[in-house]
C-alpha atoms as a PDB file:
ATOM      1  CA  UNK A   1      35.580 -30.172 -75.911  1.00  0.00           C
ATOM      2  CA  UNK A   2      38.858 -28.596 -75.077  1.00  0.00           C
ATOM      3  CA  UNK A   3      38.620 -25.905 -72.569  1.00  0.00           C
ATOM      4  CA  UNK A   4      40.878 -22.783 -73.182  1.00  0.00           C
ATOM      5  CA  UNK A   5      42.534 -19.984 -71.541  1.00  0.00           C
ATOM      6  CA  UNK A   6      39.730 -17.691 -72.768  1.00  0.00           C
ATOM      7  CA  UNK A   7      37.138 -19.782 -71.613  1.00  0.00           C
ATOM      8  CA  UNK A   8      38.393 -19.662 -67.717  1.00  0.00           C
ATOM      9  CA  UNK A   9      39.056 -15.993 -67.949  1.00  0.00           C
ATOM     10  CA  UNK A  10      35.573 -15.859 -68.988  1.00  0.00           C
ATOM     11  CA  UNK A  11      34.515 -18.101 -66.142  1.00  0.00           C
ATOM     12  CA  UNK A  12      36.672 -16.051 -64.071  1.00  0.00           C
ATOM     13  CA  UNK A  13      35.013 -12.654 -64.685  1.00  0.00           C
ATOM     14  CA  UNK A  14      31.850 -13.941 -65.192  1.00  0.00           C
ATOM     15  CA  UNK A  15      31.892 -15.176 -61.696  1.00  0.00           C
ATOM     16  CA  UNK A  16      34.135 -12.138 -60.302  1.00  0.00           C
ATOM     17  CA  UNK A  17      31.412 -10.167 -61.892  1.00  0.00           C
ATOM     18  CA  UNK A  18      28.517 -11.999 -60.255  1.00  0.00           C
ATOM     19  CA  UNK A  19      30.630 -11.653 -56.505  1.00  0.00           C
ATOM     20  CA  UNK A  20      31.004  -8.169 -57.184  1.00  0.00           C
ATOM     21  CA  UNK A  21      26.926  -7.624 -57.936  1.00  0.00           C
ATOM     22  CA  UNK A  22      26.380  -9.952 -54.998  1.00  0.00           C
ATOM     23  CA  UNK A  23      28.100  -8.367 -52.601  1.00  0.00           C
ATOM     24  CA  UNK A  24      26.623  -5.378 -53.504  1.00  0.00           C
ATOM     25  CA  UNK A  25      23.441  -6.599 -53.079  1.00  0.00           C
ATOM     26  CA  UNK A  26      24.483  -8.339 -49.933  1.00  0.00           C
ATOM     27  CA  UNK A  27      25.421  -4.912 -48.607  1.00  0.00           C
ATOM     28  CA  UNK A  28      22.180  -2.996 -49.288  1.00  0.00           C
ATOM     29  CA  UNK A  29      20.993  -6.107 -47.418  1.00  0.00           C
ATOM     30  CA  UNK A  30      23.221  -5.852 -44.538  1.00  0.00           C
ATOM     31  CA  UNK A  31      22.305  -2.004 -44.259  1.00  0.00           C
ATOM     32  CA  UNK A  32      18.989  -2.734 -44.083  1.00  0.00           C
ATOM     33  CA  UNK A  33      19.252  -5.893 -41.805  1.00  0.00           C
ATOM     34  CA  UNK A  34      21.615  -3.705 -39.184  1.00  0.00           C
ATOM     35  CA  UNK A  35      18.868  -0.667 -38.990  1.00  0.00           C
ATOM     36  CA  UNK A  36      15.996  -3.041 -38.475  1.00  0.00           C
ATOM     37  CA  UNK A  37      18.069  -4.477 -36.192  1.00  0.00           C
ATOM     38  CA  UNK A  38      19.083  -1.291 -34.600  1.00  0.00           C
ATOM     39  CA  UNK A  39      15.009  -0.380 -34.537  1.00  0.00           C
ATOM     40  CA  UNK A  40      14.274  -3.284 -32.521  1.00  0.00           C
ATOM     41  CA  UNK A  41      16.701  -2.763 -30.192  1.00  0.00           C
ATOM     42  CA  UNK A  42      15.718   0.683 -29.388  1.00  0.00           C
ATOM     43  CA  UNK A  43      12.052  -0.417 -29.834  1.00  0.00           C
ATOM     44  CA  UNK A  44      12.309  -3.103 -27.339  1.00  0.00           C
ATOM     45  CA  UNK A  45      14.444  -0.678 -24.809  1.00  0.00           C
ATOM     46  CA  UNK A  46      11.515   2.274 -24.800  1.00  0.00           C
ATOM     47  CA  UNK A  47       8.810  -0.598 -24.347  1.00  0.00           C
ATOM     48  CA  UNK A  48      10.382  -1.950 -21.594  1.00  0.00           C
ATOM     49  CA  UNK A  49      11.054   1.181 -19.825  1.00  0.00           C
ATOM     50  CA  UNK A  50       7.628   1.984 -20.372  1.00  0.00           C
ATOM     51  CA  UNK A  51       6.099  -0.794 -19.073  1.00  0.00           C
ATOM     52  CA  UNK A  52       8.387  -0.821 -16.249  1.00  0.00           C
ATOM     53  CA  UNK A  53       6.997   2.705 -15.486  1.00  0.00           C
ATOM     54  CA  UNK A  54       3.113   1.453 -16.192  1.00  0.00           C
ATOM     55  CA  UNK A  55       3.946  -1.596 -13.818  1.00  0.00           C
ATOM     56  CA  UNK A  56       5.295   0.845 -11.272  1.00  0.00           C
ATOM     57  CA  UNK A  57       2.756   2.845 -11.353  1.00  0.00           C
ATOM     58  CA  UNK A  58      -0.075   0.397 -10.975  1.00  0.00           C
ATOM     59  CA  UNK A  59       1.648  -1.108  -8.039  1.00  0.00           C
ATOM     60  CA  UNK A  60       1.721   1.923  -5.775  1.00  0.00           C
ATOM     61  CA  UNK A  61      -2.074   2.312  -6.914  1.00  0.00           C
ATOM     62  CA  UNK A  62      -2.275  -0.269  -5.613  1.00  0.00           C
ATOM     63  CA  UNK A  63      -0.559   0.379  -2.419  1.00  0.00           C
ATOM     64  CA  UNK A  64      -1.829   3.614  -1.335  1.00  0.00           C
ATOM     65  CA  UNK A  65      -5.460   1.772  -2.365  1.00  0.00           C
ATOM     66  CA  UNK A  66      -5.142  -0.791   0.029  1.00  0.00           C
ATOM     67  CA  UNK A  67      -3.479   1.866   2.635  1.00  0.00           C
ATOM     68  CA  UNK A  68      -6.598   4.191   1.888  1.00  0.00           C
ATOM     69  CA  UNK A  69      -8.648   1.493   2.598  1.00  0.00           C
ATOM     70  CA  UNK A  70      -7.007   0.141   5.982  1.00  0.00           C
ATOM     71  CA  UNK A  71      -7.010   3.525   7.449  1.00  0.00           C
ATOM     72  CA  UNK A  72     -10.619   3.734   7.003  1.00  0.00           C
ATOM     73  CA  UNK A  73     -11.718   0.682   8.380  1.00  0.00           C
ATOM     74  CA  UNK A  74      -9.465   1.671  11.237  1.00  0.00           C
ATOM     75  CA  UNK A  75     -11.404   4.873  11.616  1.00  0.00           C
ATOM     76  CA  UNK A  76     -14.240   3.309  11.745  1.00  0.00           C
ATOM     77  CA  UNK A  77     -12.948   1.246  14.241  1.00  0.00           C
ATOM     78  CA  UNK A  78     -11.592   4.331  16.215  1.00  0.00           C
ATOM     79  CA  UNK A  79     -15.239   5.884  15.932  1.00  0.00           C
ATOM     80  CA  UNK A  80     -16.727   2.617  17.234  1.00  0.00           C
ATOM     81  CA  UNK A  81     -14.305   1.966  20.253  1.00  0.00           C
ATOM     82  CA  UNK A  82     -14.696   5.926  21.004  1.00  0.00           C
ATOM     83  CA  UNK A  83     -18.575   5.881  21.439  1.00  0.00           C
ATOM     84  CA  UNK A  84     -17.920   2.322  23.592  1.00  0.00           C
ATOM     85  CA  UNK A  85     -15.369   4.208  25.712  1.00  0.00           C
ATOM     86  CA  UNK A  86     -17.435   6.867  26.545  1.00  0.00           C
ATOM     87  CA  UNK A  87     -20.895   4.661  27.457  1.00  0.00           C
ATOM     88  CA  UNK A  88     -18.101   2.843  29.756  1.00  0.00           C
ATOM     89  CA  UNK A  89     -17.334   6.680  31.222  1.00  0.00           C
ATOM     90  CA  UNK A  90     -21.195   7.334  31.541  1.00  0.00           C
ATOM     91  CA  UNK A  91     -21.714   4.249  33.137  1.00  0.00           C
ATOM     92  CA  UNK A  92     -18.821   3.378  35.593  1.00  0.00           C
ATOM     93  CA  UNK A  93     -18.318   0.023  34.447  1.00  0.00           C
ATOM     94  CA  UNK A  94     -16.158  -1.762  31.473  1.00  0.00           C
ATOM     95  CA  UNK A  95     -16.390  -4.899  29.464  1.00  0.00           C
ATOM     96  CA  UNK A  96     -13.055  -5.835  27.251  1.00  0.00           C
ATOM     97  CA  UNK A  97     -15.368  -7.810  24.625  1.00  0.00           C
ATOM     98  CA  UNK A  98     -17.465  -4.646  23.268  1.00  0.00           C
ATOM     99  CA  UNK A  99     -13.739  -2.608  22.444  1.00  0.00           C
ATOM    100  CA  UNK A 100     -12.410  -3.800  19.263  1.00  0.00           C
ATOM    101  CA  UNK A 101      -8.493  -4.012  17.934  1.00  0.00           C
ATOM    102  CA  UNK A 102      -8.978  -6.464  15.182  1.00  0.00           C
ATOM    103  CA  UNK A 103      -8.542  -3.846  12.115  1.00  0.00           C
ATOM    104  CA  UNK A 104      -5.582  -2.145  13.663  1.00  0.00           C
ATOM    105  CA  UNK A 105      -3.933  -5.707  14.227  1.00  0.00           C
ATOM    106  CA  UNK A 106      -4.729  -6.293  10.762  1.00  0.00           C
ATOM    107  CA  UNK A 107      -4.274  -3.165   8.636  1.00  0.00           C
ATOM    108  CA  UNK A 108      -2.148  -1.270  10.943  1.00  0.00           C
ATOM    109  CA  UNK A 109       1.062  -2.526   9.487  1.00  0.00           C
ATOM    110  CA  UNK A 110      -0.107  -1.594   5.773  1.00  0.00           C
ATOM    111  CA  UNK A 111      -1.262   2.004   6.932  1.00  0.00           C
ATOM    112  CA  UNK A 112       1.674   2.925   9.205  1.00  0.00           C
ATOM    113  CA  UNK A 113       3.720   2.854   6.087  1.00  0.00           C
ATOM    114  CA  UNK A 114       2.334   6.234   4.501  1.00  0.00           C
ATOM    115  CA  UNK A 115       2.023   7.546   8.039  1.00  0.00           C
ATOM    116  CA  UNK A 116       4.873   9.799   9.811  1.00  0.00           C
ATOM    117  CA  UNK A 117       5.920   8.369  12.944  1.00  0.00           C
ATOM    118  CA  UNK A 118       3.811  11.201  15.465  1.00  0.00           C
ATOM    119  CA  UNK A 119       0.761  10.376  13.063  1.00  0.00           C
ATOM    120  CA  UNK A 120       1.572   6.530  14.052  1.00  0.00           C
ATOM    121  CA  UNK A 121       2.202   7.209  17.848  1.00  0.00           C
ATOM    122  CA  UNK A 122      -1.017   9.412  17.713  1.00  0.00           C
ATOM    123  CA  UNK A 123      -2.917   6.216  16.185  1.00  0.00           C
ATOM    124  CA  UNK A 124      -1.580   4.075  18.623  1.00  0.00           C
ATOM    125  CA  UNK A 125      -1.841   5.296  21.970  1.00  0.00           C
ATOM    126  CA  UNK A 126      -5.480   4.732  22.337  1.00  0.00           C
ATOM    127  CA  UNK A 127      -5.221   1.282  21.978  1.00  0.00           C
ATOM    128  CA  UNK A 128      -2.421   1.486  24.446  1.00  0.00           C
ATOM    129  CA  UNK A 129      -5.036   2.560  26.788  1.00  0.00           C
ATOM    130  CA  UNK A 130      -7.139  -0.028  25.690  1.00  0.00           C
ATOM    131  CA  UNK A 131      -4.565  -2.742  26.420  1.00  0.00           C
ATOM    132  CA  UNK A 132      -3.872  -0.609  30.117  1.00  0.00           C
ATOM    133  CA  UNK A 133      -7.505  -0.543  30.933  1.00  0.00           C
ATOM    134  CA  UNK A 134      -8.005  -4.298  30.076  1.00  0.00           C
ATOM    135  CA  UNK A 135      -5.125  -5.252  32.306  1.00  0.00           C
ATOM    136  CA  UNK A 136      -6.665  -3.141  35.115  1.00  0.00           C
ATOM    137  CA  UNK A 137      -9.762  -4.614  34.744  1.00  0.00           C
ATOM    138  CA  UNK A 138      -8.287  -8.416  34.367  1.00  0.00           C
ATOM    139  CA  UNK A 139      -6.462  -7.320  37.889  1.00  0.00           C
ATOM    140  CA  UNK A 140      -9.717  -6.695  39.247  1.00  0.00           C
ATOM    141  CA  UNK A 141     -11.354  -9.528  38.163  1.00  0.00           C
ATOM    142  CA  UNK A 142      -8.196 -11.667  39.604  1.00  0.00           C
ATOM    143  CA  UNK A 143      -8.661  -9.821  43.073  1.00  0.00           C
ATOM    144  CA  UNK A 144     -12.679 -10.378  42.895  1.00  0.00           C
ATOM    145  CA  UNK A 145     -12.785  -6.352  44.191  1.00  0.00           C
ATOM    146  CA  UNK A 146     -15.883  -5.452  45.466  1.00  0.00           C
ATOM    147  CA  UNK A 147     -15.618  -1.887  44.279  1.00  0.00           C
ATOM    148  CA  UNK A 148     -15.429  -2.459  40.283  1.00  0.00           C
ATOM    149  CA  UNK A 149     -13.784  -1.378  37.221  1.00  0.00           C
ATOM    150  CA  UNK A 150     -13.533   2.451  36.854  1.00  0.00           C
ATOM    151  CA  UNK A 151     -14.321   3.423  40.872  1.00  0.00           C
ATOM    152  CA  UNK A 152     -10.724   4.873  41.291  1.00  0.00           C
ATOM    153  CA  UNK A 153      -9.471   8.033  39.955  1.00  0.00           C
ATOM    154  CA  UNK A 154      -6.626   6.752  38.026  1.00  0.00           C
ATOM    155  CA  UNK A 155      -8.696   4.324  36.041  1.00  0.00           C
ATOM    156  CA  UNK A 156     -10.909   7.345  34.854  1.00  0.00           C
ATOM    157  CA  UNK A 157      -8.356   9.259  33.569  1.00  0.00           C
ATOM    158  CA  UNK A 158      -6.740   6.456  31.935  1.00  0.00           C
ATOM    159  CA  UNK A 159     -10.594   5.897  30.381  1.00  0.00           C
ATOM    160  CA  UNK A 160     -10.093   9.760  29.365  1.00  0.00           C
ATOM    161  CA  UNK A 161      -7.195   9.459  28.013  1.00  0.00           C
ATOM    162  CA  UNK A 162      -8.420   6.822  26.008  1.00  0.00           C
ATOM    163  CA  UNK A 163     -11.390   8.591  24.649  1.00  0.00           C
ATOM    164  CA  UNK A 164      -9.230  11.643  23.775  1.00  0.00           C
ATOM    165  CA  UNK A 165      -6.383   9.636  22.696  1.00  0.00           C
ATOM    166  CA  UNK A 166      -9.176   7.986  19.859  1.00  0.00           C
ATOM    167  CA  UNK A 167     -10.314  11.416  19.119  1.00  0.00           C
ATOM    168  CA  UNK A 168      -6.760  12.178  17.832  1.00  0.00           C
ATOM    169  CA  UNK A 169      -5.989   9.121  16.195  1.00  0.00           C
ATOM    170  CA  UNK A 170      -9.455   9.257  13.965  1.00  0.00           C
ATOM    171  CA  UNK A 171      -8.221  13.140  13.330  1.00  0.00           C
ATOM    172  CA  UNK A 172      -5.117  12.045  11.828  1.00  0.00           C
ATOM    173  CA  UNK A 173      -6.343   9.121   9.824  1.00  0.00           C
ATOM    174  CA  UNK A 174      -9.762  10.417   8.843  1.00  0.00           C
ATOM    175  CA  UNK A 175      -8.479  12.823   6.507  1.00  0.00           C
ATOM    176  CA  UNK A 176      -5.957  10.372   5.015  1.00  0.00           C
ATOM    177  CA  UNK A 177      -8.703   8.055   5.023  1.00  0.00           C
ATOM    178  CA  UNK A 178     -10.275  10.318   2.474  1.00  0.00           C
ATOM    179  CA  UNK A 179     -13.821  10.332   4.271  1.00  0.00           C
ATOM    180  CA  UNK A 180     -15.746  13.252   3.110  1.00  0.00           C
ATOM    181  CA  UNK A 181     -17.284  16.055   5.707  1.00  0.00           C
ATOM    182  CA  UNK A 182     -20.803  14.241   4.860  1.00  0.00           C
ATOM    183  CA  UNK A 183     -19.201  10.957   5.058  1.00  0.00           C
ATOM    184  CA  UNK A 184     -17.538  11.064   8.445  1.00  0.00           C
ATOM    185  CA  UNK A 185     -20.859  12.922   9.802  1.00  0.00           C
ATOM    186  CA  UNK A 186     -22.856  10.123   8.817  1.00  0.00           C
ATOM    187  CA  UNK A 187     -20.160   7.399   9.884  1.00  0.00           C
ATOM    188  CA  UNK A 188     -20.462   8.997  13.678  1.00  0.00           C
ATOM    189  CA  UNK A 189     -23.821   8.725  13.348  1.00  0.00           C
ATOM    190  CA  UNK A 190     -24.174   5.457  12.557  1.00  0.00           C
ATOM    191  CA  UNK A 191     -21.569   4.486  15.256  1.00  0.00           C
ATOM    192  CA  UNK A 192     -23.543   6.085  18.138  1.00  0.00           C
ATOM    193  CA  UNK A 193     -26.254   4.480  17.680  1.00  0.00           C
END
């Protein structure tokens, strides 16, 4: 068989014809491919802003959970050392094993974050006065005084100042806290007993 001229321009626009249609086709394609491709994009760019926000959000839950939840074990702490301090006062005499720091030592750092810095100073002195009154009292014990803890003037105030400076501190942090009227009336009484 003898191919002729008219065959290959057939050929030709046979397959010119069949580009043409193709890349037609191949552009409707194209279209579509670029706006699901475009859809994805913007898909995957609101999800992950979202998410970011959800994850955001559940981490300062979180964090003011674990702050709510330091402050009140410190103001139960606070309550606890306050009724101590104030049997001491009654009684004249002191022992450094019945006043407690351990939940301020450990939660203090998480709270003090949410706190402004008078709320933190406020929460701190008393066991400033703590610290003060067990150095006294280690002083004493190092001298073997006759007298005892608490006999001089200057160690009962710092003992008041103590017992106020707690009152304070369990103000500022019992509301923060989030301990109900009911709540903190019950807490005190459970503490002085």
């Amino acid at each position: 068989m003898t191919i002729t001229s008219g065959m290959i321009d057939f050929a030709c626009n046979a397959v010119a014809t069949a580009a043409r249609q193709n890349a037609q086709s191949v552009g409707v394609d194209l279209s579509n491919l670029l706006s699901g491709f475009v859809g994805a994009v913007i898909g995957a760019a609101i999800t992950g802003f979202w998410a970011d926000r959800t994850a955001r959000r559940v981490q300062r839950n979180d964090r003011l959970h674990e702050q709510r939840a330091g402050a009140r074990v410190i103001v139960i702490e606070l309550v606890h050392n306050q009724n101590i301090l104030v049997g001491f006062r009654k009684s004249g005499t002191w022992e450094s094993d019945l006043v407690n720091r351990s939940f301020w030592e450990s939660e203090g750092a998480n709270v003090a974050e949410a706190l402004t810095p008078e709320e933190l100073v406020a929460l701190g002195v008393p066991y400033l006065y703590v610290q003060a009154l067990d150095a006294v009292a280690a002083t004493y014990a190092a001298n073997n005084n006759s007298k005892g803890m608490l006999s001089a003037k200057h160690e009962r105030d710092i003992l008041d100042l103590a017992v106020d400076g707690c009152g304070r501190a369990i103000t500022v942090l019992r509301t923060y806290a989030g301990f109900s009227n009911a709540e903190f009336a019950r807490l005190q009484n459970a503490a002085s007993q």
